[in-house]
C-alpha atoms as a PDB file:
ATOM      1  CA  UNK A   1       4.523   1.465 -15.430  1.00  0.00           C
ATOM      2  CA  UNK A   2       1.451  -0.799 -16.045  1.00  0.00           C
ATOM      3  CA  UNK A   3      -2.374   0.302 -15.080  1.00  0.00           C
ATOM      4  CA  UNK A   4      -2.148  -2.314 -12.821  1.00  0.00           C
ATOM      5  CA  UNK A   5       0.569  -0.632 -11.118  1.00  0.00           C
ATOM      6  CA  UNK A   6      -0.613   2.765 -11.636  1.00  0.00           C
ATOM      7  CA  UNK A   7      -3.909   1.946 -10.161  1.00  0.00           C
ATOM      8  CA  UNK A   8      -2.415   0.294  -7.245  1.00  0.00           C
ATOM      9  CA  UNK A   9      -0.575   3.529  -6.440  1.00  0.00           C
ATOM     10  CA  UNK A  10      -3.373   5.596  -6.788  1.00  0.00           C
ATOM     11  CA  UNK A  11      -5.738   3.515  -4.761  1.00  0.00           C
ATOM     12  CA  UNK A  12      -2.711   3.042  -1.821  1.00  0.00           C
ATOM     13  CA  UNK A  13      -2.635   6.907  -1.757  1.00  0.00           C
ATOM     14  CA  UNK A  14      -6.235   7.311  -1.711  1.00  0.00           C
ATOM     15  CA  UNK A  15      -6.586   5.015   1.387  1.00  0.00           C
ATOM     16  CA  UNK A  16      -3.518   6.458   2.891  1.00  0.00           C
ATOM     17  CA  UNK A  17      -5.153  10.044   2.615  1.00  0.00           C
ATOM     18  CA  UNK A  18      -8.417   8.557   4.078  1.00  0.00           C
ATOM     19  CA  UNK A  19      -7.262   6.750   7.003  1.00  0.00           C
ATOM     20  CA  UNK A  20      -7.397   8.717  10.750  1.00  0.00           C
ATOM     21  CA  UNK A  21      -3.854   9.983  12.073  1.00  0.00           C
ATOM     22  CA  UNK A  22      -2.179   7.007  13.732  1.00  0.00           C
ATOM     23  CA  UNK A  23      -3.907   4.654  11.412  1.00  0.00           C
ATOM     24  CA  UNK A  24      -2.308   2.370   9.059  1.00  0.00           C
ATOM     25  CA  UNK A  25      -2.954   0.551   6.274  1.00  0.00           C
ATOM     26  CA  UNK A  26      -2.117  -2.396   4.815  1.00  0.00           C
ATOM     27  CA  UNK A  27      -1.364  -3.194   1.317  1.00  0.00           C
ATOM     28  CA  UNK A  28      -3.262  -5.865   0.346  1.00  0.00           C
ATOM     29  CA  UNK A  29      -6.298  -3.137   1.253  1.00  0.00           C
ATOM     30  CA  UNK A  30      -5.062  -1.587  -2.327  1.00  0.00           C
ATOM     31  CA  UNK A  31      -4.706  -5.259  -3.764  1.00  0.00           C
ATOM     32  CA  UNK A  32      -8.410  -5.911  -2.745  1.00  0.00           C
ATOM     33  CA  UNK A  33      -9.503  -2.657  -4.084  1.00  0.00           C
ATOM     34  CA  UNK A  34      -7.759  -2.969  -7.160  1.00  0.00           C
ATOM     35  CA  UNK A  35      -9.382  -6.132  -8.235  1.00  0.00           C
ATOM     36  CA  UNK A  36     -12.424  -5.737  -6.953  1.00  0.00           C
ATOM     37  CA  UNK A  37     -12.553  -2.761  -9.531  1.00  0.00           C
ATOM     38  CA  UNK A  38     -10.954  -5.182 -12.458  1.00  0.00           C
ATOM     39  CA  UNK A  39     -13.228  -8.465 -11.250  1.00  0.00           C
ATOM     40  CA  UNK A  40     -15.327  -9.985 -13.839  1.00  0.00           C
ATOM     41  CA  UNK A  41     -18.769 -11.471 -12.926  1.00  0.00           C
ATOM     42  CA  UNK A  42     -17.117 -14.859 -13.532  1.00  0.00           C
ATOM     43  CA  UNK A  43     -13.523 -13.685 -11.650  1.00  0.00           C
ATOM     44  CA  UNK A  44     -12.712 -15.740  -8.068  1.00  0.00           C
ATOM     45  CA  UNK A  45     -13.834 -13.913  -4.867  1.00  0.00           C
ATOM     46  CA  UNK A  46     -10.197 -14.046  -3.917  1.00  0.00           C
ATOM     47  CA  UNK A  47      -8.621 -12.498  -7.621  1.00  0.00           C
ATOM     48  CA  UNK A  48      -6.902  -9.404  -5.106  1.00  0.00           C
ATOM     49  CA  UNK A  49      -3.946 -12.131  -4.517  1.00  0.00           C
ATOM     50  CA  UNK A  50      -3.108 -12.008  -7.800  1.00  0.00           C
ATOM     51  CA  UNK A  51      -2.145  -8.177  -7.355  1.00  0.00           C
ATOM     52  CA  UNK A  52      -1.057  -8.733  -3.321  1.00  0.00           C
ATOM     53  CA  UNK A  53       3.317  -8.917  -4.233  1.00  0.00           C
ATOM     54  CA  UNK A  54       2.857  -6.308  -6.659  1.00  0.00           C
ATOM     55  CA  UNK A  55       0.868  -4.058  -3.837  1.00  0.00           C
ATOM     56  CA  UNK A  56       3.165  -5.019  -1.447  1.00  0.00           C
ATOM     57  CA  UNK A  57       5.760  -3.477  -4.199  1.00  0.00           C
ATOM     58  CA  UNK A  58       4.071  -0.412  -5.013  1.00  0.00           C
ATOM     59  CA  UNK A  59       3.796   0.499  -1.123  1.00  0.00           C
ATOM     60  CA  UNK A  60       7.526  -0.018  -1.234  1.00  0.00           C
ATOM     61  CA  UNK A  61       8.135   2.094  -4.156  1.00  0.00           C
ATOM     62  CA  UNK A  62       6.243   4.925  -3.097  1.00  0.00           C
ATOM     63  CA  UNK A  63       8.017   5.040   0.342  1.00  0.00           C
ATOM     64  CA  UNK A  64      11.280   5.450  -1.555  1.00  0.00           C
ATOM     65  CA  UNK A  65       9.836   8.565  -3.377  1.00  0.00           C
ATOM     66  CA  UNK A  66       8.891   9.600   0.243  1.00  0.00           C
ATOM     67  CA  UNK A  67       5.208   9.474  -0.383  1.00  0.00           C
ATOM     68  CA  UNK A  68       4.098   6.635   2.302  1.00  0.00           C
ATOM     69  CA  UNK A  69       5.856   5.201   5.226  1.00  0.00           C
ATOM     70  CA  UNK A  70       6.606   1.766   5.496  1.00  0.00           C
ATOM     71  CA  UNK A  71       5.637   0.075   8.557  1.00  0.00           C
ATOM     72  CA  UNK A  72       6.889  -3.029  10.343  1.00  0.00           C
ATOM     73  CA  UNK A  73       5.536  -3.634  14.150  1.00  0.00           C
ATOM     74  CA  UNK A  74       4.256   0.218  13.783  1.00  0.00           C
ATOM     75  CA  UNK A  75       7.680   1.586  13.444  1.00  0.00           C
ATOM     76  CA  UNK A  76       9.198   3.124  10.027  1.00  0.00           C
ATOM     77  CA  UNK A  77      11.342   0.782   8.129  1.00  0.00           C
ATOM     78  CA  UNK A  78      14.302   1.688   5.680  1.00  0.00           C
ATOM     79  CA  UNK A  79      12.605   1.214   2.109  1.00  0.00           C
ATOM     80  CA  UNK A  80      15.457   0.759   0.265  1.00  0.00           C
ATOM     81  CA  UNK A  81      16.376  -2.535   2.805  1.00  0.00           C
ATOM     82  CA  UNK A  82      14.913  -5.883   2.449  1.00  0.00           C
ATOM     83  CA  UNK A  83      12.045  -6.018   4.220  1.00  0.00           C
ATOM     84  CA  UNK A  84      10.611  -9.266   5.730  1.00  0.00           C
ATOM     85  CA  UNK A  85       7.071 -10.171   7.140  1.00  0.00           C
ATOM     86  CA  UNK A  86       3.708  -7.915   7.236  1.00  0.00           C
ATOM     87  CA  UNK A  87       3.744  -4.318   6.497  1.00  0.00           C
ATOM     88  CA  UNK A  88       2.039  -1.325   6.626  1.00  0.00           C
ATOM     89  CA  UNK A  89       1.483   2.032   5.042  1.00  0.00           C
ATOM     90  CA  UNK A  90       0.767   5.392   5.946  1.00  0.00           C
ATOM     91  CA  UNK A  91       0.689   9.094   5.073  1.00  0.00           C
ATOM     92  CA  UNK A  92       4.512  10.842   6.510  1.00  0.00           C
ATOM     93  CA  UNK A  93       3.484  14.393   8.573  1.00  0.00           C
ATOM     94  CA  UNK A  94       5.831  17.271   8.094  1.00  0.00           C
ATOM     95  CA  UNK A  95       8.668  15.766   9.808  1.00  0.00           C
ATOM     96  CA  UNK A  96       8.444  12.481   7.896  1.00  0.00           C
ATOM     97  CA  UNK A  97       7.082  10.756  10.635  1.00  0.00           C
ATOM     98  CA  UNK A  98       3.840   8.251  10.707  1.00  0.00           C
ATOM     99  CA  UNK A  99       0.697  10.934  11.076  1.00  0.00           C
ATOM    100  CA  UNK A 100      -0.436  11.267  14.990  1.00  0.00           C
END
């Protein structure tokens, strides 16, 4: 596993743990963060698209190790399915369910 990807993980968790229950997050959040904490002074404003699929990837990856749930139109998707359009990411409770 890269830093990149490492980081990404880390950071996904981190605003996963942060967010209120019922709250979701989405993965490009971790892609923004990410970069902004790579960015050089002479780095685009926009560099966290570089690390956006990869994100997107990570928040996939983690759900199939049961650590996040994936989202799609708030309702838990099957992580080891393909999975079109916007996501989003959040903490499981006890039951594996999206916090309340």
């Amino acid at each position: 596993m890269t830093d990149t990807a490492t980081s990404l993980r880390e950071i996904m968790l981190e605003l996963a743990a942060a967010c209120a229950p019922g709250r979701f997050i989405d993965p490009n959040d971790a892609a923004r963060a990410a970069a902004q904490r790579k960015a050089k002074p002479t780095d685009p404003p926009d560099l966290w698209r570089r690390y956006s699929k990869q994100a997107r990837a990570e928040a996939i990856g983690l759900a199939r190790e049961g650590k996040l749930l994936v989202l799609r139109k708030g309702k838990p998707v099957d992580p080891n399915k393909p999975i079109k359009g916007i996501i989003r990411v959040a903490l499981p409770d006890e039951t594996g369910a999206a916090r309340r």
